[in-house]
Protein backbone atom coordinates (compact mmCIF):
# COMPACT_ATOMS: atom_id res chain seq x y z
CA UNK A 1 -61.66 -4.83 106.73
CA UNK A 2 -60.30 -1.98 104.33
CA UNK A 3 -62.60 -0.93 101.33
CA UNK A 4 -60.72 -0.35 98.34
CA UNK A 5 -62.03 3.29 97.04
CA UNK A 6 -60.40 3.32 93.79
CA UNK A 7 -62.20 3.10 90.76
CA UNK A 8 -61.31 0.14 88.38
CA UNK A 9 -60.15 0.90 84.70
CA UNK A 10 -61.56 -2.42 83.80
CA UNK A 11 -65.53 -2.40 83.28
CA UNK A 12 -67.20 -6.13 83.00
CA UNK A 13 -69.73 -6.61 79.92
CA UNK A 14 -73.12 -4.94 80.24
CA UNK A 15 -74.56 -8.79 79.67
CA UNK A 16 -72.26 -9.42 83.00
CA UNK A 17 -74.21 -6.91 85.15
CA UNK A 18 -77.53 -7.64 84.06
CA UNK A 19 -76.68 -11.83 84.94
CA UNK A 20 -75.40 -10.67 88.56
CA UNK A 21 -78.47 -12.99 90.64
CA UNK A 22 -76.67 -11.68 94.20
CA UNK A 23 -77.44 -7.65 95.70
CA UNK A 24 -74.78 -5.90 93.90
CA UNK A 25 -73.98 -1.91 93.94
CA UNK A 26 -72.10 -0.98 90.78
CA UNK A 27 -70.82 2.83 91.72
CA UNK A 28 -69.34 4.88 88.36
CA UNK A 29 -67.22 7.66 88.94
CA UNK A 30 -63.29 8.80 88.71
CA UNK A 31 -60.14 8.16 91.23
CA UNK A 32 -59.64 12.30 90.53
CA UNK A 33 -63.58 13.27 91.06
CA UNK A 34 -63.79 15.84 94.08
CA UNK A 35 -67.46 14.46 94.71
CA UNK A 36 -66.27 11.06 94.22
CA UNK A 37 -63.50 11.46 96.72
CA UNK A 38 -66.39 13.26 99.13
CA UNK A 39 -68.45 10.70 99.38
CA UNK A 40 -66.60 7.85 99.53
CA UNK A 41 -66.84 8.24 104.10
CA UNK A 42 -70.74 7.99 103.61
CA UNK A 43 -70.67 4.71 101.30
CA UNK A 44 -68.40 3.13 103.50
CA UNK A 45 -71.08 3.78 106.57
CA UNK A 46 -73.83 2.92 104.92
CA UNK A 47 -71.97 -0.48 103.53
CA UNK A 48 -70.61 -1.14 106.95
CA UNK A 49 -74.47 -2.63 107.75
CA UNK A 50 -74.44 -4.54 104.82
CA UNK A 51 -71.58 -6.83 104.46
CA UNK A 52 -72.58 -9.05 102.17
CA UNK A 53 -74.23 -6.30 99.07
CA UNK A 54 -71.41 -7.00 96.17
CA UNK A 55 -69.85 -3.26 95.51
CA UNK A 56 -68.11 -2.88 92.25
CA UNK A 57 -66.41 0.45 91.29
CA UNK A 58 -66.14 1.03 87.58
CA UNK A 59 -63.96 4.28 86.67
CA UNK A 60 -66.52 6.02 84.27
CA UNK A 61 -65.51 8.90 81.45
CA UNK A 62 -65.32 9.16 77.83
CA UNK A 63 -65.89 6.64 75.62
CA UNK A 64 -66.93 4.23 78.60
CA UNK A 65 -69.74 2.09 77.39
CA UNK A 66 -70.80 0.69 80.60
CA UNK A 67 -71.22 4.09 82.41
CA UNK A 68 -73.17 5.42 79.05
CA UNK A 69 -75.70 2.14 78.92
CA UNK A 70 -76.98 3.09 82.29
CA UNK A 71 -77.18 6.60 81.28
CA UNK A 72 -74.38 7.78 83.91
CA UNK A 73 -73.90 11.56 83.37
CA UNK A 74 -72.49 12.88 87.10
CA UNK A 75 -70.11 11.33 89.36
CA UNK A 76 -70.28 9.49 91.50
CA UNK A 77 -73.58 7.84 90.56
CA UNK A 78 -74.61 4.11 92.70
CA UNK A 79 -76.82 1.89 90.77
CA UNK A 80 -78.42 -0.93 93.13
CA UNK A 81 -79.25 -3.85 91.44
CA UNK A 82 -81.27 -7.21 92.39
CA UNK A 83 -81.40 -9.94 90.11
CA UNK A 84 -79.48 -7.87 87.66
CA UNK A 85 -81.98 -5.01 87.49
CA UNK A 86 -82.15 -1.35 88.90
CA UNK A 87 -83.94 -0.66 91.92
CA UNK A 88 -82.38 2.56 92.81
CA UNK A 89 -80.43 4.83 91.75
CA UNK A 90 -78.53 7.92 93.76
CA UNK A 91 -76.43 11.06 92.17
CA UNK A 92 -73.68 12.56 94.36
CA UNK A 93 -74.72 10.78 97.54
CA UNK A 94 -73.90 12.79 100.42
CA UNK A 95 -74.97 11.12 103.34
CA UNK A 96 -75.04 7.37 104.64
CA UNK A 97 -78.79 7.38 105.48
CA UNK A 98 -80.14 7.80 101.49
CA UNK A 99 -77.91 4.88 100.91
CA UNK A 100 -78.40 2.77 103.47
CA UNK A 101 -81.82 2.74 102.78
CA UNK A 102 -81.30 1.81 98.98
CA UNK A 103 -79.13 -0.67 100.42
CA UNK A 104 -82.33 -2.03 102.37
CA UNK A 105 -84.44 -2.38 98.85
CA UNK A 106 -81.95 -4.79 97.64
CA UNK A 107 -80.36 -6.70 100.88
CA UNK A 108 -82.49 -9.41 102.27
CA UNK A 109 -80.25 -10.66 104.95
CA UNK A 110 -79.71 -7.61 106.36
C-alpha cells in the first residue's frame, strides 16, 4: 500500500478530533517543511506495524486553528490520540522506534 505524505489543506473541526473513538495519529506540518519531508521514512516504519492506527495529515501554518488548539509550534509535530484525547505527543520525530512506541500506547490490536 502507498502512504500519501502530503499534508491536507483541509483541517476537520476541533469537536471532530476530540469525537474520533478509534487510535488516530493527527500529524501537523507543511508539504514544503525540510523536517517534515525528513521524517516522513521513519513514520512510515513505525506505521507499517500498525495498520489499522487512523493517520490524518493536516497542513499546519498561519492562521490554522486546528494546529494552534493543540498548541502546535514546530513541524512536523504527531499527536496520538485514544478516545479523542492525547496520549503522546512527539516534535520532529527522527526515528521509527520513539514512534512506534507511542503507537503502542494507543493501538490495542497490535
Amino acid at each position: 500500500m502507498t502512504t500519501n505524505t502530503a499534508y491536507s489543506a483541509t483541517a476537520p473541526d476541533r469537536t471532530e478530533i476530540d469525537a474520533l473513538q478509534a487510535p488516530t495519529v493527527v500529524e501537523f506540518g507543511a508539504n514544503w517543511c525540510g523536517y517534515c519531508q525528513a521524517a516522513q521514512a521513519p513514520i512510515a516504519a513505525a506505521f507499517a506495524r500498525h495498520p489499522g492506527v487512523r493517520h490524518i495529515r493536516i497542513e499546519d501554518g498561519k492562521g490554522r486553528k486546528l494546529g494552534r488548539s493543540f498548541g502546535v509550534k514546530l513541524w512536523p509535530t504527531l499527536i496520538f490520540l485514544n478516545e479523542g484525547r492525547e496520549v503522546a505527543r512527539l516534535v520532529r520525530p527522527v526515528e521509527a522506534k520513539a514512534i512506534a512506541e507511542a503507537l503502542a500506547r494507543i493501538d490495542t490490536e497490535a
